[in-house]
C-alpha atoms as a PDB file:
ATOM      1  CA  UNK A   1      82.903-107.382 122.136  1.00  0.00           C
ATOM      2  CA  UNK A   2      81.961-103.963 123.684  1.00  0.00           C
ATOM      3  CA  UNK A   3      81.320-103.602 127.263  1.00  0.00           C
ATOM      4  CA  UNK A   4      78.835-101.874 129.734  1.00  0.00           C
ATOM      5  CA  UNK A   5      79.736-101.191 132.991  1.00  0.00           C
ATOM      6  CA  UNK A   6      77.825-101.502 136.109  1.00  0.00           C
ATOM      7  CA  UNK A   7      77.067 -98.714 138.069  1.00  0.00           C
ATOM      8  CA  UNK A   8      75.388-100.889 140.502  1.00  0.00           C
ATOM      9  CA  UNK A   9      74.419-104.031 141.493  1.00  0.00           C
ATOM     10  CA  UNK A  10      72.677-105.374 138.627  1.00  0.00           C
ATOM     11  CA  UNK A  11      71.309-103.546 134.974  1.00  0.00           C
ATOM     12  CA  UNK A  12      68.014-104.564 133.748  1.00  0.00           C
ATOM     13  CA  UNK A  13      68.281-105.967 130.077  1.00  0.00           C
ATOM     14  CA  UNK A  14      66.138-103.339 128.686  1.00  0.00           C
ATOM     15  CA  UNK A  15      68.429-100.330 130.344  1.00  0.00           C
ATOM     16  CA  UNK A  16      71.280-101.979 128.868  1.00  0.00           C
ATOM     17  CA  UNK A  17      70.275-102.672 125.221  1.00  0.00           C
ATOM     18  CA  UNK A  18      69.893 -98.644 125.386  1.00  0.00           C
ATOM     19  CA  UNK A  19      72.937 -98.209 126.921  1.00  0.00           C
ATOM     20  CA  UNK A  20      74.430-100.087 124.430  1.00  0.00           C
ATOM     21  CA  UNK A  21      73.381 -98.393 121.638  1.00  0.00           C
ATOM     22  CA  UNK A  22      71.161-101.696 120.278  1.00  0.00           C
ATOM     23  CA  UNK A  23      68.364 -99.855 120.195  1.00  0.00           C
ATOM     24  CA  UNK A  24      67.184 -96.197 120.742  1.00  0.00           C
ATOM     25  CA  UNK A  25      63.969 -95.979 122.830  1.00  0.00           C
ATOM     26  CA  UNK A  26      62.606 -98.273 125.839  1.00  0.00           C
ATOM     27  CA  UNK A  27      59.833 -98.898 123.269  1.00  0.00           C
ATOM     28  CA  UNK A  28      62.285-100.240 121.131  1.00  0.00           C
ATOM     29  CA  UNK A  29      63.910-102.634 123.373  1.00  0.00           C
ATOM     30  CA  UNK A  30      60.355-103.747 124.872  1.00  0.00           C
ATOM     31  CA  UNK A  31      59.225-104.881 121.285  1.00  0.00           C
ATOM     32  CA  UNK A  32      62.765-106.559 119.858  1.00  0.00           C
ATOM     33  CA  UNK A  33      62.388-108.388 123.647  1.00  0.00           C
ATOM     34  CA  UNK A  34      59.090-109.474 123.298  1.00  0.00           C
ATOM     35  CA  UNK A  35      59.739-110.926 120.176  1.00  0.00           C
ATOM     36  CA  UNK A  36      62.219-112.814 121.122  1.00  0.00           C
ATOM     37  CA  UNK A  37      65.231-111.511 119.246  1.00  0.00           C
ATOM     38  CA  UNK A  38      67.490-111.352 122.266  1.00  0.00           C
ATOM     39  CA  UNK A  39      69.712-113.943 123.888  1.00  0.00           C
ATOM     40  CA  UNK A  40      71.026-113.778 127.657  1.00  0.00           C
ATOM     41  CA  UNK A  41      73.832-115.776 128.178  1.00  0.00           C
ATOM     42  CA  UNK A  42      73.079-118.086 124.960  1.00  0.00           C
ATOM     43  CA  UNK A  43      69.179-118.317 125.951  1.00  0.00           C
ATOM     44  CA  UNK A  44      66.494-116.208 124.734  1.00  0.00           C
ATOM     45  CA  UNK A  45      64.899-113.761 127.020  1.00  0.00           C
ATOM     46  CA  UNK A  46      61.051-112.334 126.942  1.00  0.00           C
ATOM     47  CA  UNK A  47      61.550-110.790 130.398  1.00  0.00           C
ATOM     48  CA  UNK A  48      62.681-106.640 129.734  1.00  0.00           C
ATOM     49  CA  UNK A  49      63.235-106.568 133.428  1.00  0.00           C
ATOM     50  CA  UNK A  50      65.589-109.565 133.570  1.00  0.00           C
ATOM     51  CA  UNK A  51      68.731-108.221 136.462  1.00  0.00           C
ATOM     52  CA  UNK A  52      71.920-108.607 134.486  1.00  0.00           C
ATOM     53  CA  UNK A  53      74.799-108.835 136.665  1.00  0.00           C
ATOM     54  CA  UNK A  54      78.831-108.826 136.278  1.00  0.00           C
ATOM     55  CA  UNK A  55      79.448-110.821 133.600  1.00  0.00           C
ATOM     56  CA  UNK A  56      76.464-111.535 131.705  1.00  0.00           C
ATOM     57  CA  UNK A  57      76.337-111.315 127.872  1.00  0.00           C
ATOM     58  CA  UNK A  58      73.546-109.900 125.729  1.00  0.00           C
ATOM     59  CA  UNK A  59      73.602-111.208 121.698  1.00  0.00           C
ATOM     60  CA  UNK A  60      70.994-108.832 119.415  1.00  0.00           C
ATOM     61  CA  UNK A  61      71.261-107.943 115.772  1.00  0.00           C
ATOM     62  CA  UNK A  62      74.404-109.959 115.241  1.00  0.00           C
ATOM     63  CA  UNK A  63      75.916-107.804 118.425  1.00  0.00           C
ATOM     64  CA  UNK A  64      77.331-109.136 121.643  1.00  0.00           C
ATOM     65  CA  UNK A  65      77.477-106.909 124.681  1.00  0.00           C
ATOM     66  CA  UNK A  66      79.338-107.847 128.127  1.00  0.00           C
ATOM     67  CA  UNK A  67      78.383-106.895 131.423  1.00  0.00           C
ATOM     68  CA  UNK A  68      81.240-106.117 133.715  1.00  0.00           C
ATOM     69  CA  UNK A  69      81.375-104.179 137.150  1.00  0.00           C
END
């Protein structure tokens, strides 16, 4: 499972699907969000601007992606 590290308090989901490489454009991530192909912590998530803290997992695309800081 590949990792993303916090640089502050919290990441917001749609910051962190680019930062993992899930998708390539804020567009991107707002449409794959909004269609409900992500999963926060085992539940899916509509909300782009959802604060991710320390140790919160994102599943998209057959990808899982932990928050740690």
């Amino acid at each position: 499972m590949e990792t993303i590290e916090l640089r502050e308090e919290y990441i917001k989901l749609g910051q962190a699907l680019k930062a993992a490489g899930m998708v390539s454009s804020g567009v991107e991530a707002k449409v794959v969000i909004q269609d409900g192909l992500v999963k926060v912590n085992g539940v899916i998530e509509y909300q782009r601007g959802k604060k991710l803290y320390n140790g919160a997992i994102i599943e998209f695309d057959g990808q899982s992606v932990k928050i740690v800081g």
